[in-house]
Protein backbone atom coordinates (compact mmCIF):
# COMPACT_ATOMS: atom_id res chain seq x y z
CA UNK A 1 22.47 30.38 0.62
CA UNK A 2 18.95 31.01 2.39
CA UNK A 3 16.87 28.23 2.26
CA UNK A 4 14.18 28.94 3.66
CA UNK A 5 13.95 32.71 2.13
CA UNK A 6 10.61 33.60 1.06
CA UNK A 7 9.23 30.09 2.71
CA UNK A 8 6.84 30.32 5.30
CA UNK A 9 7.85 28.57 8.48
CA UNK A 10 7.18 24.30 8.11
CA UNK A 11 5.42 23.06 10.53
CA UNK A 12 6.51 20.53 13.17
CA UNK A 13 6.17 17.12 11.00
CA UNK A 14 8.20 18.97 8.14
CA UNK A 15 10.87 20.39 10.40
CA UNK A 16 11.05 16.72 12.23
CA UNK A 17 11.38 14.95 8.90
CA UNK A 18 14.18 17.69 7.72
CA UNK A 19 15.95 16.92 11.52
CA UNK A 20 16.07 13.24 10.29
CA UNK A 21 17.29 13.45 6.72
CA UNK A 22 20.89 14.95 7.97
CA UNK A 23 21.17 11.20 9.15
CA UNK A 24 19.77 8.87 7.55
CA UNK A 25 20.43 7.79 3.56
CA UNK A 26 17.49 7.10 2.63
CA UNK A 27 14.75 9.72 2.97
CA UNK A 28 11.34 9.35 1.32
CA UNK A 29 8.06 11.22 1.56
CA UNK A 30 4.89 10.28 0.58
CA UNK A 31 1.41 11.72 0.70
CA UNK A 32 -1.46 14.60 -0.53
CA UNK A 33 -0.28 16.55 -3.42
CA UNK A 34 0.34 20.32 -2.37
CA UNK A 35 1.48 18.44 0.58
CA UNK A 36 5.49 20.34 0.37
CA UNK A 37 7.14 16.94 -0.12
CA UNK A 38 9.32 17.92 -3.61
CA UNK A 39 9.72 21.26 -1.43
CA UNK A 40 11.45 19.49 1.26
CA UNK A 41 14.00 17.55 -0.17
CA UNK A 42 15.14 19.95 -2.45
CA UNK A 43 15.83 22.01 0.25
CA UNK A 44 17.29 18.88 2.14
CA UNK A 45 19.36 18.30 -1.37
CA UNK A 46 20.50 21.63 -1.56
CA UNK A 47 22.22 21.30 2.10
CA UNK A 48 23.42 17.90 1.53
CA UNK A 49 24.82 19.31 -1.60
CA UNK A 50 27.02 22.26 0.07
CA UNK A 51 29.12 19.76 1.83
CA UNK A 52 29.07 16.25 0.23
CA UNK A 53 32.17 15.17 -0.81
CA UNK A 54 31.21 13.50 -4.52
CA UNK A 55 31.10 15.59 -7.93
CA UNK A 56 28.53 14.02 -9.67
CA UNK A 57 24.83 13.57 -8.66
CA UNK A 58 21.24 12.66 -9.92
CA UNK A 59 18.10 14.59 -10.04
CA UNK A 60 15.24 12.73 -11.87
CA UNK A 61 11.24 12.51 -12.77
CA UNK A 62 9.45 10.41 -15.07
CA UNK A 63 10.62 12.66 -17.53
CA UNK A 64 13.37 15.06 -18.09
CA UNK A 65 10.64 18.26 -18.49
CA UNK A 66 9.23 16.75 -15.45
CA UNK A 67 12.66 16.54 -13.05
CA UNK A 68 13.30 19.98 -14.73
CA UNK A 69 10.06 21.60 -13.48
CA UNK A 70 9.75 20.03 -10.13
CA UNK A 71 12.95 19.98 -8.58
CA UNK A 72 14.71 22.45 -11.13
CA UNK A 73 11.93 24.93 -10.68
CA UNK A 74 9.77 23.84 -7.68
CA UNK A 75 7.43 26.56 -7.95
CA UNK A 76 10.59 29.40 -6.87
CA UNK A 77 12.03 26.81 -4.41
CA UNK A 78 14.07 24.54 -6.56
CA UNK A 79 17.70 24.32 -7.08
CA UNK A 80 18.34 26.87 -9.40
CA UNK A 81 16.99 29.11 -6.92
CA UNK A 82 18.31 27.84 -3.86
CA UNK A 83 21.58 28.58 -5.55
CA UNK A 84 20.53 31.17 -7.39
CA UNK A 85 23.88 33.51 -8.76
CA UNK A 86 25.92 30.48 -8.01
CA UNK A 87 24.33 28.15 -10.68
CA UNK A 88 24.00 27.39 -14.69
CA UNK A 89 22.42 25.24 -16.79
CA UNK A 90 24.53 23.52 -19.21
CA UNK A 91 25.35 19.78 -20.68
CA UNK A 92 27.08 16.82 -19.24
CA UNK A 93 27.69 14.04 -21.41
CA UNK A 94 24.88 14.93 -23.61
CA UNK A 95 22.39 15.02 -20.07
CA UNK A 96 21.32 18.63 -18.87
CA UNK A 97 23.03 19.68 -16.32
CA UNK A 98 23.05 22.20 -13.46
CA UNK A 99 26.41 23.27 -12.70
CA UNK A 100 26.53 24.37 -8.58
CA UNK A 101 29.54 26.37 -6.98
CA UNK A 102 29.00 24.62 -3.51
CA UNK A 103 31.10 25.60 -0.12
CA UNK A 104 33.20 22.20 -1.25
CA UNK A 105 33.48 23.51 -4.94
CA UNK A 106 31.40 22.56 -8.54
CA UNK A 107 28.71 20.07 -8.21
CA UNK A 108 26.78 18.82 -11.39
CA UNK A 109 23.57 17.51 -11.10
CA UNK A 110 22.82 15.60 -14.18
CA UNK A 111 19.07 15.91 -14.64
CA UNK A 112 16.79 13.35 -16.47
CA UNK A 113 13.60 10.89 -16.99
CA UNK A 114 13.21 7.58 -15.54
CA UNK A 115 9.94 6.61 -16.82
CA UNK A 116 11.09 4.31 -19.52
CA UNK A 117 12.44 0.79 -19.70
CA UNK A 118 15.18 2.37 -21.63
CA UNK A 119 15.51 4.91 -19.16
CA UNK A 120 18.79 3.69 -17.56
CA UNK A 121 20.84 4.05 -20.19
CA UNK A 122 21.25 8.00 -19.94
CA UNK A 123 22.51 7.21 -15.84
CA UNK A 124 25.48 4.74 -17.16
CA UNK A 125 28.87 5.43 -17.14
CA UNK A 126 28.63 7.98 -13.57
CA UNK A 127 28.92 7.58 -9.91
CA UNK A 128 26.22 9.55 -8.27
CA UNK A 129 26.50 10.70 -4.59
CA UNK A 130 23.53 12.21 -3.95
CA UNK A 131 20.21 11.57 -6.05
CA UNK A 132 16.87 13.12 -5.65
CA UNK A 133 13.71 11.73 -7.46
CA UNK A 134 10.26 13.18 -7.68
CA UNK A 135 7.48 11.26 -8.50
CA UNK A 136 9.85 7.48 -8.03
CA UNK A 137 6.48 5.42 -8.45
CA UNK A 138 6.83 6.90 -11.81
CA UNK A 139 10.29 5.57 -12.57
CA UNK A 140 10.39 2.59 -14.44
CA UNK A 141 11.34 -0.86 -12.14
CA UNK A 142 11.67 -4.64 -13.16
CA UNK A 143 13.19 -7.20 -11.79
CA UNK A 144 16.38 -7.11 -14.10
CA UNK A 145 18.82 -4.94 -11.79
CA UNK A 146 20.26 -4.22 -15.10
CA UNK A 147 16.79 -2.48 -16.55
CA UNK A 148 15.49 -1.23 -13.74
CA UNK A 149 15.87 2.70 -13.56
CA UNK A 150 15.57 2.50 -10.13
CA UNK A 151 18.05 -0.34 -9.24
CA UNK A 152 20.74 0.78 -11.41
CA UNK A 153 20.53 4.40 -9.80
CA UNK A 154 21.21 3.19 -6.64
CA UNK A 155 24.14 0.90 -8.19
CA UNK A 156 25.58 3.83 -9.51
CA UNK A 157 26.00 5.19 -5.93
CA UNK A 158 28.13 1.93 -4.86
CA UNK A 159 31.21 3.96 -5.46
CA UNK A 160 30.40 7.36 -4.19
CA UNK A 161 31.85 8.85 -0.39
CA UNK A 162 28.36 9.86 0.70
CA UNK A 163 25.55 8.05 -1.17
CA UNK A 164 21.85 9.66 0.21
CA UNK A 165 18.69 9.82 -1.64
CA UNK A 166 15.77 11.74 -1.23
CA UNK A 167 12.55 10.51 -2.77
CA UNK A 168 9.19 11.88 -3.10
CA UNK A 169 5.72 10.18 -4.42
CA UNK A 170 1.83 10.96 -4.23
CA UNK A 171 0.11 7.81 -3.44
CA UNK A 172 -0.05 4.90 -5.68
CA UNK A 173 -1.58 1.49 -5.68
CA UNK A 174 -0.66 -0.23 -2.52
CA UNK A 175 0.34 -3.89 -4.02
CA UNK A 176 3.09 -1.44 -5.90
CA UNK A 177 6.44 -2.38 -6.21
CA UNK A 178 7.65 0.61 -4.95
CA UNK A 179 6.23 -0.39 -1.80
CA UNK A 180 6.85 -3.86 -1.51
CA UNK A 181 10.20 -3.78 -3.01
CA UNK A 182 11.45 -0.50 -1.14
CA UNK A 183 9.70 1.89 0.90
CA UNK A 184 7.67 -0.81 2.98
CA UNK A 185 10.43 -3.61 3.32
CA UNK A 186 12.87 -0.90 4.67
CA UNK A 187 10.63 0.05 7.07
CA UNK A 188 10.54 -3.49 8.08
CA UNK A 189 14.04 -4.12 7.72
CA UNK A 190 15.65 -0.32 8.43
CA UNK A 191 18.60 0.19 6.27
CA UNK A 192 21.92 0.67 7.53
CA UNK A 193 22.70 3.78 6.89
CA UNK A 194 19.78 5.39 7.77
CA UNK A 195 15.65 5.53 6.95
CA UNK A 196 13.57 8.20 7.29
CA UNK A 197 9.92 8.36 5.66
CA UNK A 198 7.19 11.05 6.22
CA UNK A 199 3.69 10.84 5.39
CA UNK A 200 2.27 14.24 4.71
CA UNK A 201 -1.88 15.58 3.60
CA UNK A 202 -2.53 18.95 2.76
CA UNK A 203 -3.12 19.91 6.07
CA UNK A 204 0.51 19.48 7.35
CA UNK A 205 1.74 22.46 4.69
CA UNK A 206 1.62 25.58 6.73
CA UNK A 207 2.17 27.82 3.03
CA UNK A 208 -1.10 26.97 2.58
CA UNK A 209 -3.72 29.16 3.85
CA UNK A 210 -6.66 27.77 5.58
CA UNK A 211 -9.02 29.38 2.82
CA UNK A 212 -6.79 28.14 0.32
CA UNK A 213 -6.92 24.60 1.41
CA UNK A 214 -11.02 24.79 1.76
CA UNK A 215 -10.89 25.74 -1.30
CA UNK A 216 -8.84 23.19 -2.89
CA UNK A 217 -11.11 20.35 -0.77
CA UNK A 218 -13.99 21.64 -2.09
CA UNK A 219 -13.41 20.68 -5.09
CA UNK A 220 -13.37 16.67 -4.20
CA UNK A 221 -15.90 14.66 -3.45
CA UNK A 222 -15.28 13.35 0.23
CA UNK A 223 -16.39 9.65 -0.81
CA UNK A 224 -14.48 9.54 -3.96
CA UNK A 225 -11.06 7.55 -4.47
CA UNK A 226 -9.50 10.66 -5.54
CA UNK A 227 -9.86 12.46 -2.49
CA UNK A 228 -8.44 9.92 -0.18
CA UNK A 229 -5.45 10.02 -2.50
CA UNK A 230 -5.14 13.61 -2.81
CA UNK A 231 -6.42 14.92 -0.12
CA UNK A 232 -6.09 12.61 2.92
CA UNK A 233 -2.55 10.48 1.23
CA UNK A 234 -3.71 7.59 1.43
CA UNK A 235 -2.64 4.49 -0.79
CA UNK A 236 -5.69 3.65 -2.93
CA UNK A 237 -6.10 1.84 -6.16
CA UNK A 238 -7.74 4.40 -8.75
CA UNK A 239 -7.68 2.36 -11.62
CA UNK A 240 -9.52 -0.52 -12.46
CA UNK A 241 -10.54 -1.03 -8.82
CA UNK A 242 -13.14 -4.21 -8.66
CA UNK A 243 -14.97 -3.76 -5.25
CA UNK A 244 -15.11 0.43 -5.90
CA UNK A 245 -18.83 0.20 -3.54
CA UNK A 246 -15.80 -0.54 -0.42
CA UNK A 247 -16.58 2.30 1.76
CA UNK A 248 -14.61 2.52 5.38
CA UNK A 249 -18.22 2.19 6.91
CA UNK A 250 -18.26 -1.39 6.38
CA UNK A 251 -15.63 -1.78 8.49
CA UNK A 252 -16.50 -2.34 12.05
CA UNK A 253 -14.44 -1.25 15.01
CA UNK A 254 -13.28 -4.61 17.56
CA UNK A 255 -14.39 -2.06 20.15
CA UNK A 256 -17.79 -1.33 19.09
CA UNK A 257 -18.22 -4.71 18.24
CA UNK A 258 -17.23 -6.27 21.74
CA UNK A 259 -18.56 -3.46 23.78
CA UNK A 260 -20.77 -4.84 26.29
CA UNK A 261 -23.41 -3.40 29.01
CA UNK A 262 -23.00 -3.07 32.88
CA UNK A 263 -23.82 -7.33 33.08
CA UNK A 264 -21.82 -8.74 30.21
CA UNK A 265 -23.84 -8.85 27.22
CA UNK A 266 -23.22 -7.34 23.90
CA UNK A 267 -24.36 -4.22 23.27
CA UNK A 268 -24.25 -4.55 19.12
CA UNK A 269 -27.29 -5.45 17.57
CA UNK A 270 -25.64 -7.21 14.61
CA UNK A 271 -23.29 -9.15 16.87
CA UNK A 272 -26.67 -10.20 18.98
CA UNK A 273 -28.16 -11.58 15.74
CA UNK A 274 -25.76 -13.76 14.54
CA UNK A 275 -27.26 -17.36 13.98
CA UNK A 276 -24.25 -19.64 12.15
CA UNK A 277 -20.86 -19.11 11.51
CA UNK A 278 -18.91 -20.74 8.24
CA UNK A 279 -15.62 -21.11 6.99
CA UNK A 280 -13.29 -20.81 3.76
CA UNK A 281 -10.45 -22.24 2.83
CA UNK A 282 -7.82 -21.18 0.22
CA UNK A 283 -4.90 -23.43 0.09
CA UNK A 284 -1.26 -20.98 -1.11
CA UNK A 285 0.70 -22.17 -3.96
CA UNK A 286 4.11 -21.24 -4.70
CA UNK A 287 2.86 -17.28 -4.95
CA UNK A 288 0.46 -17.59 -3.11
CA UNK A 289 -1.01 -17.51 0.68
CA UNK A 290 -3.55 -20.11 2.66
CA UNK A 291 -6.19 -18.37 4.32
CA UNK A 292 -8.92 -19.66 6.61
CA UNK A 293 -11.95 -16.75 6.40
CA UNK A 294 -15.00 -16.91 9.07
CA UNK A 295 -18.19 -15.59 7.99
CA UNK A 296 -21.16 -15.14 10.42
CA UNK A 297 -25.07 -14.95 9.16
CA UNK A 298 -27.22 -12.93 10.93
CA UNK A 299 -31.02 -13.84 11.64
CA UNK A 300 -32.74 -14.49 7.74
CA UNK A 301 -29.29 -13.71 6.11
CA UNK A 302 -30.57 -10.39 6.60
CA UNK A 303 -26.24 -9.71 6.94
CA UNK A 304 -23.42 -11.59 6.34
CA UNK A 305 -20.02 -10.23 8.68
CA UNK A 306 -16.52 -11.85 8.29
CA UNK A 307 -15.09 -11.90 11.91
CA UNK A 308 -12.02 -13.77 11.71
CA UNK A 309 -9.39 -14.54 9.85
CA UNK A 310 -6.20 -16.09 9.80
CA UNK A 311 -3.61 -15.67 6.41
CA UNK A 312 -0.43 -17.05 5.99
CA UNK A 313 1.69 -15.71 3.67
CA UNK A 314 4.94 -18.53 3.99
CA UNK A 315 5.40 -21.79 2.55
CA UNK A 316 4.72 -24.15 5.32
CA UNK A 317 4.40 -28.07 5.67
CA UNK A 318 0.93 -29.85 6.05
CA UNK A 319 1.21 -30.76 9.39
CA UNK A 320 2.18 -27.19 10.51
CA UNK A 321 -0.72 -26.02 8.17
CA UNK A 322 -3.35 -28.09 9.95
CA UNK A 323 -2.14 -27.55 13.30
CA UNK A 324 -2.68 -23.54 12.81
CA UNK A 325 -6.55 -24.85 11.40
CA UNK A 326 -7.46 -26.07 14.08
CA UNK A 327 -5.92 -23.19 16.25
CA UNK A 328 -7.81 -20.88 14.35
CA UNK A 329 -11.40 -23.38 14.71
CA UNK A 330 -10.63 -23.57 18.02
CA UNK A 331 -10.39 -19.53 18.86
CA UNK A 332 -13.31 -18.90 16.20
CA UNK A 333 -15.33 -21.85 18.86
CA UNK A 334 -14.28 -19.97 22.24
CA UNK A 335 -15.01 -16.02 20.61
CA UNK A 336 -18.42 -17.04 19.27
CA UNK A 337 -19.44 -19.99 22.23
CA UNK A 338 -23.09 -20.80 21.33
CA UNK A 339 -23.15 -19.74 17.53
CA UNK A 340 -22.95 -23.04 15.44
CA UNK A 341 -20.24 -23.63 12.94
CA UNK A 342 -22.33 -25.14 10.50
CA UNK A 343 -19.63 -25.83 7.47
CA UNK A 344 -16.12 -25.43 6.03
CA UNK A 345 -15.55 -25.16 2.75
CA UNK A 346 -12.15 -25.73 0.80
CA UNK A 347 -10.69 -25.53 -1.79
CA UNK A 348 -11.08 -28.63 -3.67
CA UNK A 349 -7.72 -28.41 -5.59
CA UNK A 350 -5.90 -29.52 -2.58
CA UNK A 351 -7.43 -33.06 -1.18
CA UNK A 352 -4.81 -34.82 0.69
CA UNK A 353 -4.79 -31.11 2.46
CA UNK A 354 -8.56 -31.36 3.16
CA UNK A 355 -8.27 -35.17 4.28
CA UNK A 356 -5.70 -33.98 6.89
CA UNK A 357 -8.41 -31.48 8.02
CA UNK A 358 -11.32 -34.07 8.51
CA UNK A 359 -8.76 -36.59 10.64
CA UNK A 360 -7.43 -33.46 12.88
CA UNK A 361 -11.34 -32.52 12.96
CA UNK A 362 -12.12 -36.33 14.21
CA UNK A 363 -8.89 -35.97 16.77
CA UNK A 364 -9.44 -33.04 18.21
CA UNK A 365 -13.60 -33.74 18.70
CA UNK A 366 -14.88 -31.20 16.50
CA UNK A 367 -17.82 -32.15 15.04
CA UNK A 368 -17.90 -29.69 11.81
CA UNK A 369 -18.55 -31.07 8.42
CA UNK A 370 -16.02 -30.15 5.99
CA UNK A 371 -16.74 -30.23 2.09
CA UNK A 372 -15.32 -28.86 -1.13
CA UNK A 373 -15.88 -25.27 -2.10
CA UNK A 374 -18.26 -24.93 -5.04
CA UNK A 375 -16.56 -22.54 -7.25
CA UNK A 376 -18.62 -21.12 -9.79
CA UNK A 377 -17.54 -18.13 -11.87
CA UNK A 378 -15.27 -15.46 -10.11
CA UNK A 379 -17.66 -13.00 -11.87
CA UNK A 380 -20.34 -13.82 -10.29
CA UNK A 381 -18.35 -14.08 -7.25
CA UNK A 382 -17.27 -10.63 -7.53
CA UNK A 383 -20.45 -9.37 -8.61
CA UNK A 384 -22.39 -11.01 -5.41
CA UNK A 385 -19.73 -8.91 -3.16
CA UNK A 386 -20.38 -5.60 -4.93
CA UNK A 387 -23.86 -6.25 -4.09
CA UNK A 388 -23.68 -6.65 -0.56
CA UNK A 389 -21.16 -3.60 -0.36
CA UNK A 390 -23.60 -1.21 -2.33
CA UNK A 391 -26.83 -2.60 -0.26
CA UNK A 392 -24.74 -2.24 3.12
CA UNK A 393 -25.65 -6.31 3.39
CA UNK A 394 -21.61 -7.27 4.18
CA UNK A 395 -19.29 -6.03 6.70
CA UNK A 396 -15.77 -7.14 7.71
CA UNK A 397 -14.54 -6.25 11.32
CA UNK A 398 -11.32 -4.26 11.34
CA UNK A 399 -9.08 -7.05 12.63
CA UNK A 400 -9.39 -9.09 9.24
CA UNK A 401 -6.70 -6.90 8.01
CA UNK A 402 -5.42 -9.15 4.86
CA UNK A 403 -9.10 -9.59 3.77
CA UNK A 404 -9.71 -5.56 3.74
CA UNK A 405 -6.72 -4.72 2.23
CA UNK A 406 -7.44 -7.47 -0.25
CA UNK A 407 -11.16 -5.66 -1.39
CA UNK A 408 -9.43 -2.18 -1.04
CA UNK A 409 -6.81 -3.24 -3.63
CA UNK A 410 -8.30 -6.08 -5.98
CA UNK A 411 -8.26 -4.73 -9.66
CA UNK A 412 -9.31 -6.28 -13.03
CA UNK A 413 -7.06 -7.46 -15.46
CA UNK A 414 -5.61 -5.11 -18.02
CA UNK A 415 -8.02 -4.45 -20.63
CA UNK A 416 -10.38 -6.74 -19.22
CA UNK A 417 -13.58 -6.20 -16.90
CA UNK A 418 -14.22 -9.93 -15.92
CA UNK A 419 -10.69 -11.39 -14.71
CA UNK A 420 -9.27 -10.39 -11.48
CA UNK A 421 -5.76 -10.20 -11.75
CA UNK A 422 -3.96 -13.10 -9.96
CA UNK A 423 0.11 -11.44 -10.39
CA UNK A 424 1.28 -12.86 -6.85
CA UNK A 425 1.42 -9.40 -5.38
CA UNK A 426 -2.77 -8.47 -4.94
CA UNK A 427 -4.02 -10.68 -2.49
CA UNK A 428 -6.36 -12.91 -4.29
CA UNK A 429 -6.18 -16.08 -1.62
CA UNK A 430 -7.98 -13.57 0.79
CA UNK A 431 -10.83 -13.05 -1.59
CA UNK A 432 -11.43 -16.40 -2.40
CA UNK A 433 -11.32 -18.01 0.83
CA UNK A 434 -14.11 -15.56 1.89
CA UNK A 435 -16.30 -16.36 -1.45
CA UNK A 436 -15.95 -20.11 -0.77
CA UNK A 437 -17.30 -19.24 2.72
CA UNK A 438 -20.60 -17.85 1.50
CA UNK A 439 -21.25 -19.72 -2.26
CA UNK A 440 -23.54 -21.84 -0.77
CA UNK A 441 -25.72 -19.21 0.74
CA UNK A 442 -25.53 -16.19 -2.34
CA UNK A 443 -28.52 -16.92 -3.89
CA UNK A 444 -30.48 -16.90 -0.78
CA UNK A 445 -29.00 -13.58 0.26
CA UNK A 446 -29.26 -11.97 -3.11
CA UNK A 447 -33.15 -13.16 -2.71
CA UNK A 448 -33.72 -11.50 0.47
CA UNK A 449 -31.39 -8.69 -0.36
């Protein structure tokens, strides 16, 4: 078998990511479509295939046409014609079927669709030693290991020699399970065995001619969602996204905003006309994060600028809590010496946590008056926000992290264009600590605005 007959040579990110796979059991890639990832690991499957010791292995897409075209056919690069003369379709326990002579003898890949909740029922009753999905945020997932397409795939593999899978995706919405539950917690907690994830754009296949690929970009508009998804591989939400007027522009570089000239003062004009500072307080729940959100005001609320933040995503006690308040006053104090901190605002659900505020406020000699957030409608929360993103009015410097990815990602509720949807995974606590920061002030800002 020739794999890479007919293929024009990867380049170095492909060939590194191929390197990897031979050791690792887990091997995902992500990114721009015509990107080569489906490419890859059926060419990665197809070796792993020759020499693997199990019978029996997996090949799925959201649906069976879908596993059938992609890795099946792979536009002349699949498996039936990586082991083309050596292959044949047939049936296997009323599942399709590709029958492989292999170096190690007959291999069946059972092919079929995972994008149902009764999807897992065609996968029972096998051990799998190798499986290779395309398209896995497509595959249906729950929490119920016994539902899940996805979980009982990879519990079917328990009892196989050499369990590996090789998984490829375009980019979905970044509060997806598939993330949180898998690609993004391995990363943080590397599987033994093996992980090994690739991010690939357009511009990293090498089949793809240069004219080819101007082509294909020309057809995007460079400020639309759908080309940072497509084109670029980034994870962006493109349905129902809230704040959609969110543009990377109103994000401002830490080193453009604490450049300074040849005697120490800052060089940023916005920076320079900052007048008072706020703050915003969203107490977590039992889903839920506490974060404290800093907002400055420039001269005539001409610009509003959140420039610090502090979230904490785990369950912590109160005195912890309002130890790391004060921490985070205290910084916010030393960064911004000579701008007033004029208010904090919390969230008036949690008093006992407020009055714990005020008394470490009194001990610690900081003289900043602390009061209930007002909370009025979220719409009109949401609505102010859009504002200031479409009139360039709000900014957020890069290192409130949470808080960005929190207006990159914040969608409406299903079916519904004035709920946000609060589901424990989108990061609502970010949003409305920063909206309790600035109630008092919207209507004067909408005004000038």
């Amino acid at each position: 078998m020739n794999l890479l007959e007919g293929f024009t040579l990867p380049s170095k990110k492909h060939l590194d990511y191929w390197k990897r796979s031979t050791n690792c059991k887990a091997n995902v890639a992500e990114g721009a479509v015509r990107a080569g990832k489906t490419i890859d690991n059926v060419i990665m499957f197809s070796a792993s295939l020759e020499y693997t010791p199990d019978r029996i292995h997996l090949a799925s897409g959201s649906t069976l046409p879908n596993a059938k075209l992609n890795i099946g056919e792979c536009n002349g690069f699949g498996l039936e014609h990586q082991f083309k003369g050596r292959c044949r379709w047939g049936k296997f326990k009323d599942n399709e079927a590709l029958y492989i002579k292999t170096k190690t003898g007959e291999k069946i890949v059972i092919f079929v669709g995972g994008g149902k909740a009764d999807s897992y029922k065609k996968i029972l009753g096998n051990s799998y030693g190798l499986w290779i999905a395309t398209e896995i945020n497509e595959h249906y997932d729950s929490d119920d290991s016994k539902t899940s397409f996805i979980k009982v795939a990879m519990a079917r593999q328990l009892a196989s020699v050499n369990p590996k899978w090789f998984w490829d995706l375009n980019p979905s919405n970044p509060m997806d399970t598939i993330y949180t539950d898998y690609i993004d917690k391995w990363a943080k907690n590397p599987l033994i065995g093996g992980y090994n994830y690739e991010h690939f754009t357009i511009y990293d296949n090498s089949a793809i001619t240069d004219e080819r690929k101007a082509e294909i970009i020309s057809q995007y508009d460079e400020t639309s969602i759908w080309y940072q998804r497509d084109i670029l591989g980034k994870r962006v939400v493109a349905e129902g996204l809230i704040y959609q007027e969110f543009k990377d522009y109103h994000i401002i570089k830490m080193s453009e905003w604490n450049k300074t000239d040849s005697s120490g003062n800052y060089i940023n004009e916005t920076r320079n006309s900052l007048k008072f500072i706020t703050i915003g307080v969203d107490f977590g729940g039992n889903i839920s994060a506490h974060s404290f959100n800093a907002t400055g005001f420039t001269n005539q609320f001409r610009k509003i600028i959140s420039i610090k933040q502090k979230r904490i995503p785990d369950r912590i006690d109160d005195k912890t809590l309002t130890e790391e308040f004060i921490k985070f006053v205290k910084e916010l104090q030393e960064e911004y010496k000579g701008i007033n901190i004029i208010d904090i605002r919390c969230d008036s659900a949690e008093q006992t946590l407020i009055a714990g505020f005020e008394r470490a406020l009194r001990e610690n000699h900081i003289g900043i008056p602390i009061n209930n957030a007002v909370k009025g409608k979220i719409l009109d929360r949401i609505r102010f926000y859009c504002k200031m993103f479409s009139t360039n009015k709000y900014q957020i410097l890069e290192c409130c992290e949470p808080l960005i990815k929190a207006f990159k990602t914040a969608i409406w509720e299903k079916d519904k264009n004035d709920e946000r949807l609060d589901d424990g995974k989108h990061d609502i606590d970010s949003l409305d600590a920063q909206e309790y920061s600035t109630e008092p002030y919207m209507s004067a800002l909408v005004r000038i605005n």
